[in-house]
C-alpha atoms as a PDB file:
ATOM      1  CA  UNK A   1      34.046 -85.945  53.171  1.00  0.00           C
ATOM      2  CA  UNK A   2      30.265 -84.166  54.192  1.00  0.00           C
ATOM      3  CA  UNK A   3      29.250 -86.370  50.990  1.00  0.00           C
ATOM      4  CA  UNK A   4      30.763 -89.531  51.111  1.00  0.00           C
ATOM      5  CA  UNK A   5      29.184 -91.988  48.460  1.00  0.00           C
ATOM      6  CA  UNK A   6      26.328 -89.858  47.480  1.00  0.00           C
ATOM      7  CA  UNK A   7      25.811 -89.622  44.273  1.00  0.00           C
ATOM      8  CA  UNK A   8      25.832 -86.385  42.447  1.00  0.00           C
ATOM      9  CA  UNK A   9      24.719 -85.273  38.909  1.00  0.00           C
ATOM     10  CA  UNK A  10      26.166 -82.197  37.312  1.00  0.00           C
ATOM     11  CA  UNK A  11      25.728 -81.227  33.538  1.00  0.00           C
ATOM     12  CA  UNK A  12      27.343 -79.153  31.896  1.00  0.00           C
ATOM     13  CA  UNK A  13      30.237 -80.514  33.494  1.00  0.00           C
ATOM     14  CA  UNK A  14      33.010 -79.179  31.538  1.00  0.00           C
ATOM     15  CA  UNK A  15      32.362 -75.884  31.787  1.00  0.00           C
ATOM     16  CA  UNK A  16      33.617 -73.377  33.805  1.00  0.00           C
ATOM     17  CA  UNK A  17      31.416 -73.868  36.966  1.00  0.00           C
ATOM     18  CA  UNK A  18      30.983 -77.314  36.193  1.00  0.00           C
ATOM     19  CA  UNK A  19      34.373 -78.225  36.517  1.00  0.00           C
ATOM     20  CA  UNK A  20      34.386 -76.302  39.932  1.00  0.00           C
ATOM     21  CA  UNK A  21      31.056 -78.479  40.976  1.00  0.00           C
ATOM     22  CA  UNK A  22      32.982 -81.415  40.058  1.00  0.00           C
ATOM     23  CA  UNK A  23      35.657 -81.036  41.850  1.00  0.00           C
ATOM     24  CA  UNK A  24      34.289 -79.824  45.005  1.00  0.00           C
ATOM     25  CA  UNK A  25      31.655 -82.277  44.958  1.00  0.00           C
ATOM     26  CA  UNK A  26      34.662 -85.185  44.406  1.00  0.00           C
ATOM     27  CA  UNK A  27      36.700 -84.040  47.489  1.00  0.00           C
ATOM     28  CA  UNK A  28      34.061 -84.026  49.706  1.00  0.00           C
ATOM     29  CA  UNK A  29      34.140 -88.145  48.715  1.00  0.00           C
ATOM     30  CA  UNK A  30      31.131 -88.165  45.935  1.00  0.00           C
ATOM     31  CA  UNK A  31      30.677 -90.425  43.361  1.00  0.00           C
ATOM     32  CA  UNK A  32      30.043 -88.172  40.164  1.00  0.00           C
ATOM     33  CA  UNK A  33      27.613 -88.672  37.064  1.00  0.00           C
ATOM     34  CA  UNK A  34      28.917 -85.906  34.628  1.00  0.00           C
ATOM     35  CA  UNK A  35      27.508 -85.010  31.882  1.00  0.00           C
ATOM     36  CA  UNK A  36      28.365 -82.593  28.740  1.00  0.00           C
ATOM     37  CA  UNK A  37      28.148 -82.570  24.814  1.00  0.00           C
ATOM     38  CA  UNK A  38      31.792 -82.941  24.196  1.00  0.00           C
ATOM     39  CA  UNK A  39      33.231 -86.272  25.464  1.00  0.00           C
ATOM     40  CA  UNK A  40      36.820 -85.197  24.746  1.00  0.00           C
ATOM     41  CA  UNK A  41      36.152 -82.243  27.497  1.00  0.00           C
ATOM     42  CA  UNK A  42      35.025 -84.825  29.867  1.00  0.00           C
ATOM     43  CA  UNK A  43      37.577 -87.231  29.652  1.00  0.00           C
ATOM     44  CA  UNK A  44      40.444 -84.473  29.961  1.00  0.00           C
ATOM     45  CA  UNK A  45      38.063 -83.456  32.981  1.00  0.00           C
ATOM     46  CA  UNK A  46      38.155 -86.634  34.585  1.00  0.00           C
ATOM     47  CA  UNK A  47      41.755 -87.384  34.253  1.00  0.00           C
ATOM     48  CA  UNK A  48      42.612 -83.953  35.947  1.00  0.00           C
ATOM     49  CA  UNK A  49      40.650 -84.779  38.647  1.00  0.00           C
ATOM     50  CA  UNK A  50      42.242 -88.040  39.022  1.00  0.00           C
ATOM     51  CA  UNK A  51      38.549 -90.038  39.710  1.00  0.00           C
ATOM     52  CA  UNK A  52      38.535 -93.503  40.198  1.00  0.00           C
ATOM     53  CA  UNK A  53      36.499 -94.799  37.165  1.00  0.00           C
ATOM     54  CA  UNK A  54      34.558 -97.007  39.193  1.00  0.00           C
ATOM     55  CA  UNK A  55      33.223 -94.129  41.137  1.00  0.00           C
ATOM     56  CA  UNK A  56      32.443 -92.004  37.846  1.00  0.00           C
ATOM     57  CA  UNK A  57      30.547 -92.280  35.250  1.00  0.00           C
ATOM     58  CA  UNK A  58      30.716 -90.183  31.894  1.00  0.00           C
ATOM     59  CA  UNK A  59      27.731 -89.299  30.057  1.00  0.00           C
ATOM     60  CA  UNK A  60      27.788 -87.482  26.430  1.00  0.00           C
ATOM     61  CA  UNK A  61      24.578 -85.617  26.615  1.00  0.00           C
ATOM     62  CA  UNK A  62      22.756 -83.609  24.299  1.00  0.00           C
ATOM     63  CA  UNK A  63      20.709 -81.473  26.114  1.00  0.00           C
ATOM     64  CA  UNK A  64      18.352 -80.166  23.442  1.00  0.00           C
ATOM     65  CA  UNK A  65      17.215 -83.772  22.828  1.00  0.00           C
ATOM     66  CA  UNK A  66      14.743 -85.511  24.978  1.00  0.00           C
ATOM     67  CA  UNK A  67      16.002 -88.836  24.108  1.00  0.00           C
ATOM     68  CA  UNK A  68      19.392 -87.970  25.123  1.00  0.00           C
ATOM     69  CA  UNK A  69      18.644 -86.796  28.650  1.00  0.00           C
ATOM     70  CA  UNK A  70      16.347 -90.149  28.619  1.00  0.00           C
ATOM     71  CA  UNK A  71      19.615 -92.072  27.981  1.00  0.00           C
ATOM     72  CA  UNK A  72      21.756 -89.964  30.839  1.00  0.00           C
ATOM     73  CA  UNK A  73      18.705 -90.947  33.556  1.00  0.00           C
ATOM     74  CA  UNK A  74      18.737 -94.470  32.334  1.00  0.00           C
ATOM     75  CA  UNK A  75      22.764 -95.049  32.372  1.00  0.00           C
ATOM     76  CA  UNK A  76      22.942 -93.546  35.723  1.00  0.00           C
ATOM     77  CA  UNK A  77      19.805 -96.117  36.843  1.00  0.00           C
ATOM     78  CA  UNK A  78      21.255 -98.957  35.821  1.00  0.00           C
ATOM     79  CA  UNK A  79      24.905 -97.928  37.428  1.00  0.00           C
ATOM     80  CA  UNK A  80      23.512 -96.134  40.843  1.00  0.00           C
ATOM     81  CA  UNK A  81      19.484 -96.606  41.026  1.00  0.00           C
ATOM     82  CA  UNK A  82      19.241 -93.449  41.645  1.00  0.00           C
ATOM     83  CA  UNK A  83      21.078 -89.684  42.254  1.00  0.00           C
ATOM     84  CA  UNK A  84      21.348 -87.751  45.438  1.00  0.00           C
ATOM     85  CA  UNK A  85      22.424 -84.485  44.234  1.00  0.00           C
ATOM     86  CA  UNK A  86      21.061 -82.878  40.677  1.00  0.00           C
ATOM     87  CA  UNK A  87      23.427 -79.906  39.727  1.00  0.00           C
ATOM     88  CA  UNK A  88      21.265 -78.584  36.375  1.00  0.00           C
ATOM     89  CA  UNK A  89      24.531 -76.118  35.761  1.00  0.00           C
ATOM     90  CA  UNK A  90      24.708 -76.653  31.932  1.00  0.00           C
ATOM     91  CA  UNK A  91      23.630 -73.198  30.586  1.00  0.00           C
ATOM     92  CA  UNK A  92      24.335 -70.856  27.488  1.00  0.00           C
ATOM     93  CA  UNK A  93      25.326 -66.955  27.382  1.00  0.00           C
ATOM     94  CA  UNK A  94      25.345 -65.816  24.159  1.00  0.00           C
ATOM     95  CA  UNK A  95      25.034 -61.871  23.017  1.00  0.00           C
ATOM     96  CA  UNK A  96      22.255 -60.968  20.606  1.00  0.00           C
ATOM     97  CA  UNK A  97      21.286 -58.071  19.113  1.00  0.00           C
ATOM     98  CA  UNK A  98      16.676 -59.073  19.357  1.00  0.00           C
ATOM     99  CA  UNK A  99      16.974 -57.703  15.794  1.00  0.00           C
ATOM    100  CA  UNK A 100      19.887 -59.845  14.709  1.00  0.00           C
ATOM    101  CA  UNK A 101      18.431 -63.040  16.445  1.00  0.00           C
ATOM    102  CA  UNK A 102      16.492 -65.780  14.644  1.00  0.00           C
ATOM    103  CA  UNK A 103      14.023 -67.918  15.770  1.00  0.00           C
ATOM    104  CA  UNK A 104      16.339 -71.061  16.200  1.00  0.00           C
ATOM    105  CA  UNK A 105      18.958 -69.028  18.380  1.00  0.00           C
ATOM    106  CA  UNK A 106      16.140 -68.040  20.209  1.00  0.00           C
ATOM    107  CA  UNK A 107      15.361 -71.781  20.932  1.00  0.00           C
ATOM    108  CA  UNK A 108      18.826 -73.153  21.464  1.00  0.00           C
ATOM    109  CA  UNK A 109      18.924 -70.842  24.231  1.00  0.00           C
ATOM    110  CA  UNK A 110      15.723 -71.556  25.949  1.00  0.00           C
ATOM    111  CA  UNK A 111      16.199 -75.379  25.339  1.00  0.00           C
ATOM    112  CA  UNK A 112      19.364 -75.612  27.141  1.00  0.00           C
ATOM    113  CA  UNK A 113      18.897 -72.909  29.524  1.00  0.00           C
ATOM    114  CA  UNK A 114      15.158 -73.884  30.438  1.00  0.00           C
ATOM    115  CA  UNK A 115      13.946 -77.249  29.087  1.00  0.00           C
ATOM    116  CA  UNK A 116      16.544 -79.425  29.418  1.00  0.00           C
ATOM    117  CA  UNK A 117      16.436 -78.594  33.509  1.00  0.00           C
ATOM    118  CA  UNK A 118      12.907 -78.978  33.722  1.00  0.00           C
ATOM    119  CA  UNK A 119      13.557 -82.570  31.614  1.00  0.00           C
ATOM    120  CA  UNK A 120      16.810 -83.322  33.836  1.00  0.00           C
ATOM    121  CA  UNK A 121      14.635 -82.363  37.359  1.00  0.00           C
ATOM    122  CA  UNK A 122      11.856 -84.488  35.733  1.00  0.00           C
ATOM    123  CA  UNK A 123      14.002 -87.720  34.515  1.00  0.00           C
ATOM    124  CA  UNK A 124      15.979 -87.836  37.861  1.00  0.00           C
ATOM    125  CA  UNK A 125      12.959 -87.037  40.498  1.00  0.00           C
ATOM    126  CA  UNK A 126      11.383 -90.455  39.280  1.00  0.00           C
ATOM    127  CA  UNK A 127      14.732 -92.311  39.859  1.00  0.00           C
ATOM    128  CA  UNK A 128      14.455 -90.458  43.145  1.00  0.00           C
ATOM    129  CA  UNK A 129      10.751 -91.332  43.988  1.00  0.00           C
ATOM    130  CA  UNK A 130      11.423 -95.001  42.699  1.00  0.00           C
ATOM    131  CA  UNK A 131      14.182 -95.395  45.200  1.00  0.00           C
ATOM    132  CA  UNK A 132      12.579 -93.224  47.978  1.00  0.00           C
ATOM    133  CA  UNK A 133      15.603 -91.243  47.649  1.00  0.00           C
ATOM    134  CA  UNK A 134      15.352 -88.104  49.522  1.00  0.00           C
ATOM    135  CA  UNK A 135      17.730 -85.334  48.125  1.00  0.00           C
ATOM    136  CA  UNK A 136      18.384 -82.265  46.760  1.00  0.00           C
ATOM    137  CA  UNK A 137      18.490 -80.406  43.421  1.00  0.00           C
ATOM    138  CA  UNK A 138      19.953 -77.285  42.810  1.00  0.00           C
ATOM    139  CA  UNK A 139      19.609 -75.542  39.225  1.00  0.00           C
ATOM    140  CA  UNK A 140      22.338 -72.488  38.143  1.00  0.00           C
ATOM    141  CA  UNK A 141      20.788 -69.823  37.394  1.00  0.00           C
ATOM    142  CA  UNK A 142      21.855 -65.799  37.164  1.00  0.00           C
ATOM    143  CA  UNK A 143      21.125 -62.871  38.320  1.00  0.00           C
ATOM    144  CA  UNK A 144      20.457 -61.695  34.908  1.00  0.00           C
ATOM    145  CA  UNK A 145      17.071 -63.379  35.766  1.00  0.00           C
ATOM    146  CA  UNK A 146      16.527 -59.976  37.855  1.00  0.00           C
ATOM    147  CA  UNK A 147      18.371 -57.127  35.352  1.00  0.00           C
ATOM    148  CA  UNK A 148      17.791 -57.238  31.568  1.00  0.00           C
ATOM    149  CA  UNK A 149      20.810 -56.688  29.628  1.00  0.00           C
ATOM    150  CA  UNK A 150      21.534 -55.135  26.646  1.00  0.00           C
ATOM    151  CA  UNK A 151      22.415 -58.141  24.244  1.00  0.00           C
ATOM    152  CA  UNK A 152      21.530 -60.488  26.412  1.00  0.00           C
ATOM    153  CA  UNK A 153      17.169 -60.452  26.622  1.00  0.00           C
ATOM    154  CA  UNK A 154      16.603 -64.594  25.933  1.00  0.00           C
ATOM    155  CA  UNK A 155      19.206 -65.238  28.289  1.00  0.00           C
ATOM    156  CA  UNK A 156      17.338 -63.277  31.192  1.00  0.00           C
ATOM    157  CA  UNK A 157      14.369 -64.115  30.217  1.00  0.00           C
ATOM    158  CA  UNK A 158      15.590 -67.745  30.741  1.00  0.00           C
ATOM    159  CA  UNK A 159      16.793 -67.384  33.969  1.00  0.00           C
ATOM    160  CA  UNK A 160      13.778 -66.157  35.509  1.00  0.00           C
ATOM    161  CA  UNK A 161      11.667 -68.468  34.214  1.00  0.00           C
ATOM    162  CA  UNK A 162      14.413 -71.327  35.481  1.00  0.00           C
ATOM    163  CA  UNK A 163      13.737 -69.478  39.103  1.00  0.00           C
ATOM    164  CA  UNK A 164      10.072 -69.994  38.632  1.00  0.00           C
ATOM    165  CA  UNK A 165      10.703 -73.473  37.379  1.00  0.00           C
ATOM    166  CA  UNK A 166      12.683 -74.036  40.383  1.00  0.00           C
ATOM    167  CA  UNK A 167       9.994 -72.885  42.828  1.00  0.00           C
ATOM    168  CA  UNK A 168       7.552 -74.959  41.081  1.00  0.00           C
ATOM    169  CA  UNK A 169       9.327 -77.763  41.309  1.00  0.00           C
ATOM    170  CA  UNK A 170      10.094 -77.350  45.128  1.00  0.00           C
ATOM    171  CA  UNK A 171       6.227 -77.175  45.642  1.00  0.00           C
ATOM    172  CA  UNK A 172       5.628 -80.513  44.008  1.00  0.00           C
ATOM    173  CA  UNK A 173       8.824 -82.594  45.130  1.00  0.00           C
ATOM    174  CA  UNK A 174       8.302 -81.592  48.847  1.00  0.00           C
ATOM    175  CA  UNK A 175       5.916 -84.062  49.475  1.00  0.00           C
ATOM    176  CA  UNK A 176       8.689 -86.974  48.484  1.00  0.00           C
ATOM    177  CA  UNK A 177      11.632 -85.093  50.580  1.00  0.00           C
ATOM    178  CA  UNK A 178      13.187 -83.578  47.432  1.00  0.00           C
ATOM    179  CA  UNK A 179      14.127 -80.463  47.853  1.00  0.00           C
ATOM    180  CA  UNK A 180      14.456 -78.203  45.388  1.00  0.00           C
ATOM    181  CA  UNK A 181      16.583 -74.344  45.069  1.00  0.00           C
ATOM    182  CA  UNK A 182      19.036 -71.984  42.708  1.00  0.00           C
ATOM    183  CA  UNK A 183      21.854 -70.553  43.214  1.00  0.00           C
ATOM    184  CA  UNK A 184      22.685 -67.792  41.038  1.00  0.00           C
ATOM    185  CA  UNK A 185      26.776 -67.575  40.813  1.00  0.00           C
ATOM    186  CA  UNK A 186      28.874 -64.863  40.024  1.00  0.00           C
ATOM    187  CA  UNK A 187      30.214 -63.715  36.510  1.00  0.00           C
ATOM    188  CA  UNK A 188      33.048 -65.789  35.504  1.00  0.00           C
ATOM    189  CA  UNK A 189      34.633 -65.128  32.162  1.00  0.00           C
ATOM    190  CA  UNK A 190      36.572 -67.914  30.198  1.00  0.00           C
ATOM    191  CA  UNK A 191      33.702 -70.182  28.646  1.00  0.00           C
ATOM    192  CA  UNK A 192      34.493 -72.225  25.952  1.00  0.00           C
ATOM    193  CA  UNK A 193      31.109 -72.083  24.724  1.00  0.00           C
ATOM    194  CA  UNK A 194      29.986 -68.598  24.892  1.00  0.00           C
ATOM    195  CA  UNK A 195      32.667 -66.566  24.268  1.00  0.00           C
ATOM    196  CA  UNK A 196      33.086 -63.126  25.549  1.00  0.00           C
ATOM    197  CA  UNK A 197      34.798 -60.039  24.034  1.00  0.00           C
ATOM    198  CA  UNK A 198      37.820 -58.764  26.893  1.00  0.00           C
ATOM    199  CA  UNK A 199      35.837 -55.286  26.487  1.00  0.00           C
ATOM    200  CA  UNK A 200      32.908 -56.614  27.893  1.00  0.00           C
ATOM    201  CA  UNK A 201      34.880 -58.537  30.173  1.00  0.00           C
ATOM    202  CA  UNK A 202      36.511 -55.478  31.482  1.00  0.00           C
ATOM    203  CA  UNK A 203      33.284 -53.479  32.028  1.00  0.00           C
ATOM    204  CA  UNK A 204      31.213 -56.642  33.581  1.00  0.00           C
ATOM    205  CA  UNK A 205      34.098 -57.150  36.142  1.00  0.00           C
ATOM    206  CA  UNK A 206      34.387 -53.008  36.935  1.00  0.00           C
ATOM    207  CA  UNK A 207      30.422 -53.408  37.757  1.00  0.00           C
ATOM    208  CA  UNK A 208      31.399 -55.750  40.294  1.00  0.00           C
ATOM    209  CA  UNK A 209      30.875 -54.133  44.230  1.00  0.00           C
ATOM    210  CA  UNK A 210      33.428 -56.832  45.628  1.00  0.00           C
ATOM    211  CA  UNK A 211      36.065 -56.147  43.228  1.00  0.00           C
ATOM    212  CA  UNK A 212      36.616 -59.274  41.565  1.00  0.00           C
ATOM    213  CA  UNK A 213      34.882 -62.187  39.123  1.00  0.00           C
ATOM    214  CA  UNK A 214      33.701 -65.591  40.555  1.00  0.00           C
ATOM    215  CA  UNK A 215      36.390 -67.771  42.185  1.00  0.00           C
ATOM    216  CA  UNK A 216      36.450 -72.168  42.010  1.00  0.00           C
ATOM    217  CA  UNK A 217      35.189 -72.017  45.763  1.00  0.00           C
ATOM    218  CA  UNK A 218      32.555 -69.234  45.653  1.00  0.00           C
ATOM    219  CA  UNK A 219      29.587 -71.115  43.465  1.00  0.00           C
ATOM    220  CA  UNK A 220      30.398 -74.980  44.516  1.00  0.00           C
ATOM    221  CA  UNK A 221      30.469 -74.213  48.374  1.00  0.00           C
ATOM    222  CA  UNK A 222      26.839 -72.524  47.904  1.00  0.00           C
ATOM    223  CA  UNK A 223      25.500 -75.656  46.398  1.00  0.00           C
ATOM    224  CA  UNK A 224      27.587 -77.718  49.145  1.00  0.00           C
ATOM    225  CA  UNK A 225      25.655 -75.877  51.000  1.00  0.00           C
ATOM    226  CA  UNK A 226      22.202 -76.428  49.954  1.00  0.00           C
ATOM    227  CA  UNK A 227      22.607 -79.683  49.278  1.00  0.00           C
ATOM    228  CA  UNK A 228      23.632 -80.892  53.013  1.00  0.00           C
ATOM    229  CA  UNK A 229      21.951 -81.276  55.845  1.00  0.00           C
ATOM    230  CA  UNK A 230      22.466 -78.142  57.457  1.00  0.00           C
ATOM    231  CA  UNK A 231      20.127 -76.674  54.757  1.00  0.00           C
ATOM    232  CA  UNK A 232      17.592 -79.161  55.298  1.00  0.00           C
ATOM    233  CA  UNK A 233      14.747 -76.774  55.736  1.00  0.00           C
ATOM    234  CA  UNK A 234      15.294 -74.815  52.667  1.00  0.00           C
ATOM    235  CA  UNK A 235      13.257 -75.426  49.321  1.00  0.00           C
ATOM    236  CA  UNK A 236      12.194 -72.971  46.811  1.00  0.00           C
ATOM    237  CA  UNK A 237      15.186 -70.327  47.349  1.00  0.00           C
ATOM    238  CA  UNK A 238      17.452 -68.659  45.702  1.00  0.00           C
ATOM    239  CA  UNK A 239      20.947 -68.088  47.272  1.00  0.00           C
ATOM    240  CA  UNK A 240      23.264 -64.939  45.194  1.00  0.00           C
ATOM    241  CA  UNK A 241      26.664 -65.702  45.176  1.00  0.00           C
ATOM    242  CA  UNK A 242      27.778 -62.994  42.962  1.00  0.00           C
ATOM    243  CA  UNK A 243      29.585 -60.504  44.680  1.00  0.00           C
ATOM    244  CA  UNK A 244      26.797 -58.082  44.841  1.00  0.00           C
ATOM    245  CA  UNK A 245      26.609 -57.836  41.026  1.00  0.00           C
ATOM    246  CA  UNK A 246      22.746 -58.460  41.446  1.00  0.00           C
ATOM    247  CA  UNK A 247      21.764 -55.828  43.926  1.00  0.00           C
ATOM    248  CA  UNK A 248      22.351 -52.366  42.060  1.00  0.00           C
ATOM    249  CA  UNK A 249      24.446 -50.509  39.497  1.00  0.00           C
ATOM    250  CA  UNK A 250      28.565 -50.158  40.583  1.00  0.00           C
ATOM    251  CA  UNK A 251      30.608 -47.840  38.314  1.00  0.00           C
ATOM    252  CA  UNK A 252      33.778 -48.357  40.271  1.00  0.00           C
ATOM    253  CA  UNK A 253      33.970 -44.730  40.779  1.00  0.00           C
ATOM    254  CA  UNK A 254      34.620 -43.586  44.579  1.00  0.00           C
ATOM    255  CA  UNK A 255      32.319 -41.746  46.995  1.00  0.00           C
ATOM    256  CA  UNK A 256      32.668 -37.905  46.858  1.00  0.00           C
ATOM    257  CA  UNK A 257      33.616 -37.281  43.502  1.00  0.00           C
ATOM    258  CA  UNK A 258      30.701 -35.701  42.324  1.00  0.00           C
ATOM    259  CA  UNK A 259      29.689 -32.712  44.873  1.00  0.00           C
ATOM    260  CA  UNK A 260      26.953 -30.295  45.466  1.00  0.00           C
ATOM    261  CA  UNK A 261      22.657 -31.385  44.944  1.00  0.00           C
ATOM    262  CA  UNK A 262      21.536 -32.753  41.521  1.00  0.00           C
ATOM    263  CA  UNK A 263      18.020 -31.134  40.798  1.00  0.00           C
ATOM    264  CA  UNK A 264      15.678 -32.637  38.817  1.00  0.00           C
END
């Protein structure tokens, strides 16, 4: 119960990782402000989790409009004053050929993936500095934002700029005991909302140095993490929790297969 009665924010909180946040988060004795676009997804989410509905509130947010994320920071004011915990985890992953891609793809992507957290961070630091809440924020990014993919270029380019964003952010909410840091999870196929092809499912996972794709405990317990006390001297970092996926190029092929001295 490491966060009895704090009270946590997640978007995107029918997703895949959202649903883990959620759940993690409600265990450890939370009381959770969840928000997502489809309000059928969070109130199937809710009822699997079993919360007690005066401990929960459900908020049917469209992140690509201002007004709605003005809404979500308002309901959550008038039920809790203010968060403890942001988790900016809504985020898309769609695969585009830059040729194929129009301009309103193009901003989809970047308005979910980048201006909705700066708008979220924004909206919920003032509840925050109103309150003199001191707390923690944590946005999800990828390590993506460090190796361009083929297919996938507005979706890196996202991510880094979310890292930047989160640094930035760290810098400026210091001062009011907000801290501020990413955690970049591991590749977990299954989204409802960006669907992936089992080929590239197949080859993603077989890149993987640890062997496997991103369990319900990896991601959550990382945030845990740098939203409790123990991490109370950390702002402005990212934390990879991705099974090595980040660091370098895996084949799955073993050691000593290819012999002799490659000359170039």
């Amino acid at each position: 119960m490491e966060f009895s009665d704090k009270t946590v924010v997640i978007t995107g909180a029918a997703g895949i990782f959202g649903r883990w946040i959620a759940a993690h988060f409600a265990r450890e004795g939370a009381k959770l402000c969840l928000s997502d676009n489809r309000q059928e997804a969070l109130d199937a989410l809710a009822a699997e989790l079993k919360l007690d509905p005066a401990r929960v509130l459900l908020h049917r947010t469209e992140l690509t409009d201002e007004a709605s994320i003005l809404d979500l920071a308002a309901t959550l004011k008038t039920a809790w004053g203010a968060p403890d915990i942001v988790v900016n985890n809504a985020g898309l992953y769609p695969k585009f050929s830059l040729l194929e891609m129009s301009a309103a793809e193009w901003d989809l992507i970047f308005g979910v993936n980048l201006r909705a957290p700066f708008l979220v961070t924004r909206e919920m630091a003032k509840l925050m500095v109103a309150e003199g809440r001191k707390g923690a924020i944590v946005n999800i990014s990828s390590g993506a934002s460090r190796q361009m993919r083929n297919g996938s270029v507005p979706y890196c380019t996202s991510k880094t700029a979310l890292e930047r964003l989160t640094k930035g952010f760290a810098l400026e909410l210091a001062g009011h005991g907000i801290r501020v840091n990413a955690v970049e999870p591991g590749f977990a196929p299954g989204s409802e909302v960006s669907a992936l092809s089992p080929d590239y499912i197949e080859r993603m996972t077989a890149r993987i140095p640890l062997g496997r794709t991103s369990g319900p405990d990896d991601a959550p317990q990382a945030i845990a993490y740098l939203c409790s006390d123990r991490a109370s001297f950390i702002t402005g970092a990212v934390l990879s929790v991705d099974g090595g996926n980040s660091i370098g190029t895996f084949e799955g092929g073993e050691l000593g297969q290819a012999k002799g001295i490659a000359r170039v």
